[in-house]
Protein backbone atom coordinates (compact mmCIF):
# COMPACT_ATOMS: atom_id res chain seq x y z
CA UNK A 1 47.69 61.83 149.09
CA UNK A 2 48.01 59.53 145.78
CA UNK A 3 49.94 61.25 142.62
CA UNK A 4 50.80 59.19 139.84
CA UNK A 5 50.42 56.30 141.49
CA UNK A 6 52.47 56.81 144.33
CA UNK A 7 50.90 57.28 148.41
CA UNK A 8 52.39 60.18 150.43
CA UNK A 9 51.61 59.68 153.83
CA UNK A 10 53.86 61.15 156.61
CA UNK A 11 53.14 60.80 159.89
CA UNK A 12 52.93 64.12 162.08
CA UNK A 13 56.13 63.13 164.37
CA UNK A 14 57.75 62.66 160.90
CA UNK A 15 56.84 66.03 159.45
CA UNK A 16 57.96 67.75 163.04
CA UNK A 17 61.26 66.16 163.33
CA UNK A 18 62.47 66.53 159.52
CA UNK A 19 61.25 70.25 159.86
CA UNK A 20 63.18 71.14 162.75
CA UNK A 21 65.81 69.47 161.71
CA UNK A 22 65.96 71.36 158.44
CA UNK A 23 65.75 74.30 160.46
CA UNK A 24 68.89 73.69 162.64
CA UNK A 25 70.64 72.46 159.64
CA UNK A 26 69.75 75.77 157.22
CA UNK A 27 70.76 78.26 160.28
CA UNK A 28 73.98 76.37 160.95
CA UNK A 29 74.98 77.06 157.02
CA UNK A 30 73.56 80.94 157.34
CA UNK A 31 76.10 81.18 160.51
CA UNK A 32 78.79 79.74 158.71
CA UNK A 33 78.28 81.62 156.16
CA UNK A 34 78.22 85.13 158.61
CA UNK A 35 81.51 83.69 160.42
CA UNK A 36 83.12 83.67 156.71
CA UNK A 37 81.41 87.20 156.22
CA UNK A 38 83.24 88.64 159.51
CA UNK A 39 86.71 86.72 158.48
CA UNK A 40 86.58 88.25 155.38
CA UNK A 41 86.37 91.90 156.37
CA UNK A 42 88.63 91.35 158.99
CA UNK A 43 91.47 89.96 156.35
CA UNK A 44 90.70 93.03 153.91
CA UNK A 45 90.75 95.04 157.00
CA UNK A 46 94.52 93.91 157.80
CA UNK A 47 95.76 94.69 154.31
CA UNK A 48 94.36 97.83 154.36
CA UNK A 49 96.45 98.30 157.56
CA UNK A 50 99.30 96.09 155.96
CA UNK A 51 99.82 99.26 152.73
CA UNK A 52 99.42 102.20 155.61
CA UNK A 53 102.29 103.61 156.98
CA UNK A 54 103.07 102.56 160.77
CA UNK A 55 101.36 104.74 163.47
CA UNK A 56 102.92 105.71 166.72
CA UNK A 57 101.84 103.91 169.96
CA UNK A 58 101.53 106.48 172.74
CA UNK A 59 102.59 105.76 176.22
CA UNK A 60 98.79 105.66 177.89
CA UNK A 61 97.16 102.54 178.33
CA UNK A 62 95.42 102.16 174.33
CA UNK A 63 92.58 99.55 173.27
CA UNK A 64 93.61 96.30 171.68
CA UNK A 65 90.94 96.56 169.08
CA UNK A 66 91.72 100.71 168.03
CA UNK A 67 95.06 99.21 167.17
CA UNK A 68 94.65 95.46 166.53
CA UNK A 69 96.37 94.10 163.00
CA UNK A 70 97.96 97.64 162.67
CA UNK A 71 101.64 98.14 162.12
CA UNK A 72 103.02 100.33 164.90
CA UNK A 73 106.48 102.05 166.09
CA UNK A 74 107.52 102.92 169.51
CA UNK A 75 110.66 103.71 171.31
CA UNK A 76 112.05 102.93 174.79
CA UNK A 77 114.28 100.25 176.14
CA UNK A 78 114.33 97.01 176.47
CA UNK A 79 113.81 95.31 180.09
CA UNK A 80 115.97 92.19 179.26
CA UNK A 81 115.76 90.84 182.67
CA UNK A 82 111.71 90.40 182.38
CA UNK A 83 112.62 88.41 179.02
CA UNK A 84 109.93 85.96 178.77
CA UNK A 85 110.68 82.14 176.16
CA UNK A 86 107.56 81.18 175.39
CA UNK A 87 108.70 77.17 174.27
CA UNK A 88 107.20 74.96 171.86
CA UNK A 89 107.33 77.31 169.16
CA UNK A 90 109.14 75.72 165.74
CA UNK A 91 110.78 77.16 162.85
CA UNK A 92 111.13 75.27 159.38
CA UNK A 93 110.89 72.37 161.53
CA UNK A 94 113.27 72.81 164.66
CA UNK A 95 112.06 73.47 168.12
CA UNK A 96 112.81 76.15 169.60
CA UNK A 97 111.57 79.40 171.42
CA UNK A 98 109.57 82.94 170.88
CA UNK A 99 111.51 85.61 173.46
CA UNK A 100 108.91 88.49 174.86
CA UNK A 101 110.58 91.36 176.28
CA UNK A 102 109.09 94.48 177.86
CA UNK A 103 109.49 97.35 176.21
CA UNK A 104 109.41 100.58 178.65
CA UNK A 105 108.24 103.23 176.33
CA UNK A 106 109.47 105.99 176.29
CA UNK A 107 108.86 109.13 178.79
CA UNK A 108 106.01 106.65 180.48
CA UNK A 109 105.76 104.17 182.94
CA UNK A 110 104.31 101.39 181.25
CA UNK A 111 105.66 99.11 179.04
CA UNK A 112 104.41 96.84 175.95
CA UNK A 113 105.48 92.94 175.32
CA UNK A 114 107.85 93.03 172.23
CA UNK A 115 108.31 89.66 170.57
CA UNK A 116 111.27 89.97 169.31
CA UNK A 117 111.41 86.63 167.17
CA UNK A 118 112.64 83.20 167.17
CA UNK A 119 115.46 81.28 168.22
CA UNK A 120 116.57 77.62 167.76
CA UNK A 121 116.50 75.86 171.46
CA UNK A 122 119.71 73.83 172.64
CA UNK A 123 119.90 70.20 172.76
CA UNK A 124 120.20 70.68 176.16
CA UNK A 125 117.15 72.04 177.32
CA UNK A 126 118.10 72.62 180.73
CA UNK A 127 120.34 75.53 179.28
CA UNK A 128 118.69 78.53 177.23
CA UNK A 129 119.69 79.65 174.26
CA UNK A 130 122.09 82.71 174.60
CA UNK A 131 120.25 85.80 173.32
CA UNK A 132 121.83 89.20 172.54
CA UNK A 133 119.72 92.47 172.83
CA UNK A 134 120.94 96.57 171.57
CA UNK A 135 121.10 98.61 174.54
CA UNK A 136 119.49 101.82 175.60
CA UNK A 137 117.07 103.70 173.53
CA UNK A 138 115.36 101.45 170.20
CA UNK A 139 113.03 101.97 167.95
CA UNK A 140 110.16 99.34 167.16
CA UNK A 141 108.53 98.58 164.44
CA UNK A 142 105.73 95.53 164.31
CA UNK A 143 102.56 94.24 163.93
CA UNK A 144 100.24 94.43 166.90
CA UNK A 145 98.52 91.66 167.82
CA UNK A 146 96.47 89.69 170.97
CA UNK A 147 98.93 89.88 174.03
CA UNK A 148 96.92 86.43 174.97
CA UNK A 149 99.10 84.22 172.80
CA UNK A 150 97.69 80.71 173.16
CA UNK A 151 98.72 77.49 171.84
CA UNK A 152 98.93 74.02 172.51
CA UNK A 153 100.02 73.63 175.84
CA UNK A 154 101.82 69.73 176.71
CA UNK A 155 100.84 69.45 180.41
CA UNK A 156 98.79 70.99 183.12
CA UNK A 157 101.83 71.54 184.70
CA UNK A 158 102.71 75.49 185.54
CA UNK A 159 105.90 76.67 184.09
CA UNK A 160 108.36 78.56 186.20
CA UNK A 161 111.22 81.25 186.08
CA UNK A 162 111.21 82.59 182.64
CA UNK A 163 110.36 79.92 180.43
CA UNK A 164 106.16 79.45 179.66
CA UNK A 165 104.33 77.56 177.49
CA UNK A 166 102.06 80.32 176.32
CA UNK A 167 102.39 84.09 177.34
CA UNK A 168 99.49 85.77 180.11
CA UNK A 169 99.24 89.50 180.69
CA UNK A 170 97.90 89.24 183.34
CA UNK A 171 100.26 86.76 185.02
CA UNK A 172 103.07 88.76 183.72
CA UNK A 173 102.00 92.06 185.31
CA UNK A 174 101.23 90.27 188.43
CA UNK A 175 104.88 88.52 188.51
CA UNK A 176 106.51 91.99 187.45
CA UNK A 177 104.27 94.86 189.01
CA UNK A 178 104.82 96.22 185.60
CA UNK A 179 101.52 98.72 183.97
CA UNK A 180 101.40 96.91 180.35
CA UNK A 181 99.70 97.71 177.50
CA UNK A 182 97.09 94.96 176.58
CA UNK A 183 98.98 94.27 173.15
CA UNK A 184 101.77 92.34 171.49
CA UNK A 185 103.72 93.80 168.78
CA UNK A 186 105.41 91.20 166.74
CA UNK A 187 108.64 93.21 165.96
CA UNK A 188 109.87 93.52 162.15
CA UNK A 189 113.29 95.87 162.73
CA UNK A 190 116.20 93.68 161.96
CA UNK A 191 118.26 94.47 164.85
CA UNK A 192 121.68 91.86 163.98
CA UNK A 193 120.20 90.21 167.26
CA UNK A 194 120.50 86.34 165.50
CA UNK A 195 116.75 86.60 165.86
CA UNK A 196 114.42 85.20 163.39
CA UNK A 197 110.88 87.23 162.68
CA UNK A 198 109.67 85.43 159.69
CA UNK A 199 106.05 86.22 161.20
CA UNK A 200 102.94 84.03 159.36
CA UNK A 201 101.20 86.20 156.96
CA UNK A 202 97.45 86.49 158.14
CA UNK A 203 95.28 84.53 155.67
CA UNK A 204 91.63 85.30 156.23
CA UNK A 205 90.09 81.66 156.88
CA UNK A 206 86.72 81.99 155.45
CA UNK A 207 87.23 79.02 152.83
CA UNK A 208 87.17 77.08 156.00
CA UNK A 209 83.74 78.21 157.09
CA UNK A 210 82.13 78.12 153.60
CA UNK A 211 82.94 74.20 153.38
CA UNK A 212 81.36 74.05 156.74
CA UNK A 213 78.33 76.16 155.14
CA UNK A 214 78.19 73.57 152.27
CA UNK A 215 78.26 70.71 154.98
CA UNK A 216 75.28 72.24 156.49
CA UNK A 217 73.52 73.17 153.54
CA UNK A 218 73.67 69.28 152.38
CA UNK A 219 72.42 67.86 155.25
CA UNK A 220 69.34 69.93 154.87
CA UNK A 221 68.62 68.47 151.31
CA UNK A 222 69.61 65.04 152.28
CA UNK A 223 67.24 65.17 155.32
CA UNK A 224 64.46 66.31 152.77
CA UNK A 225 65.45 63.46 150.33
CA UNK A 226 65.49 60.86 153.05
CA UNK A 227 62.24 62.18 154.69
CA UNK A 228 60.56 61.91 151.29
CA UNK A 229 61.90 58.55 150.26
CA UNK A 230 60.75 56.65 153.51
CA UNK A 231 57.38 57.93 153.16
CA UNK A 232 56.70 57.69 149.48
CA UNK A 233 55.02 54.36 148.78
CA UNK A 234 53.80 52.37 145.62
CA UNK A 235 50.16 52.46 145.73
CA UNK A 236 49.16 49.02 144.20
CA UNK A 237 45.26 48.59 142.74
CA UNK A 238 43.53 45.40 142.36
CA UNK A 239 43.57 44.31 138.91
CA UNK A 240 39.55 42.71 137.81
């Protein structure tokens, strides 16, 4: 095909590679784009939750996701000898550790993981920081959240006693013979306890995936630019 002057000739592995290429590229961005969707009504979802008043947590076993992001109160007492430090966790800088302790709820058998906040490690890490708890019956107030709290973990090495890199529900009802429910709540009562619960606000994270979307989006154009270009040729005549 000749317009203008110019030959446009592609050859058919051409035309089948740039097209499925395009394809892949263009569905990539639309995913993106969905992920962003999702992260969005999930973030307006929690401040709906964040402006409603808390809700009470019963004492039979609950689903994560009928309560997930909501703010929640329960009482019982604390089980301070199933405390769990979850290390690597750092504050404004300084190291230090997240203490998890069962909660049994009240008139039931089971019990929920409280994080109660965070406290500065000692220099000696051999020796945990001292942590002080309020005895018999509380009140707690939090956010609930995944009870699988993963992060970055340093070795492949399994921690032992009480201190763990990142906190397992399972493992912990194993360990304790303890009936949990499959939540965390990340406590917000200021109990005088030297603990510090300046919790992350939630952001929603979709800015993240419409960049990728962009990304995506551009490599579909540029594909169609380059694909063009290399097979867009000056036709030259013969001059009489």
């Amino acid at each position: 095909m000749i317009v203008f002057g110019y030959r446009f000739e592609p050859r058919l592995w051409s035309i089948i590679i740039t097209v499925l290429a395009i394809i892949v590229f263009v569905n990539l961005g639309q995913w993106q784009l969905s992920r962003a969707d999702e992260k969005e009504s999930l973030f307006e979802q929690i401040e709906k939750y964040a402006r409603e008043p808390a809700i009470a947590l019963p004492g039979t076993l609950v689903k994560f996701s009928d309560f997930q992001n909501r703010d929640v109160e329960v009482s019982g007492e604390f089980l301070i000898d199933k405390t769990i430090y979850l290390d690597n966790k750092t504050h404004k800088g300084l190291a230090g550790y997240h203490i998890v302790t069962p909660l049994k709820i009240a008139n039931s058998t089971m019990v929920v993981a409280i994080n109660r906040g965070w406290v500065r490690g000692n220099a000696d890490r051999s020796v945990l920081p001292a942590v002080t708890h309020k005895d018999g019956l509380v009140k707690i107030t939090g956010r609930v959240v995944s009870s699988e709290n993963k992060t970055l973990s340093l070795s492949n090495q399994v921690e032992g006693g009480n201190v763990w890199g990142n906190f397992d529900l399972q493992r912990f009802t194993t360990l304790t013979g303890l009936d949990a429910q499959p939540i965390m709540i990340l406590q917000k009562d200021d109990y005088d306890d030297g603990l510090i619960r300046d919790w992350d606000r939630p952001e929603s994270g979709a800015a993240k995936n419409f960049g990728y979307a962009v990304q995506w989006f551009s490599l579909a154009i540029t594909t169609a630019i380059i694909f063009i270009i290399l097979n867009v040729k000056r036709e030259f005549t013969k001059s009489k």
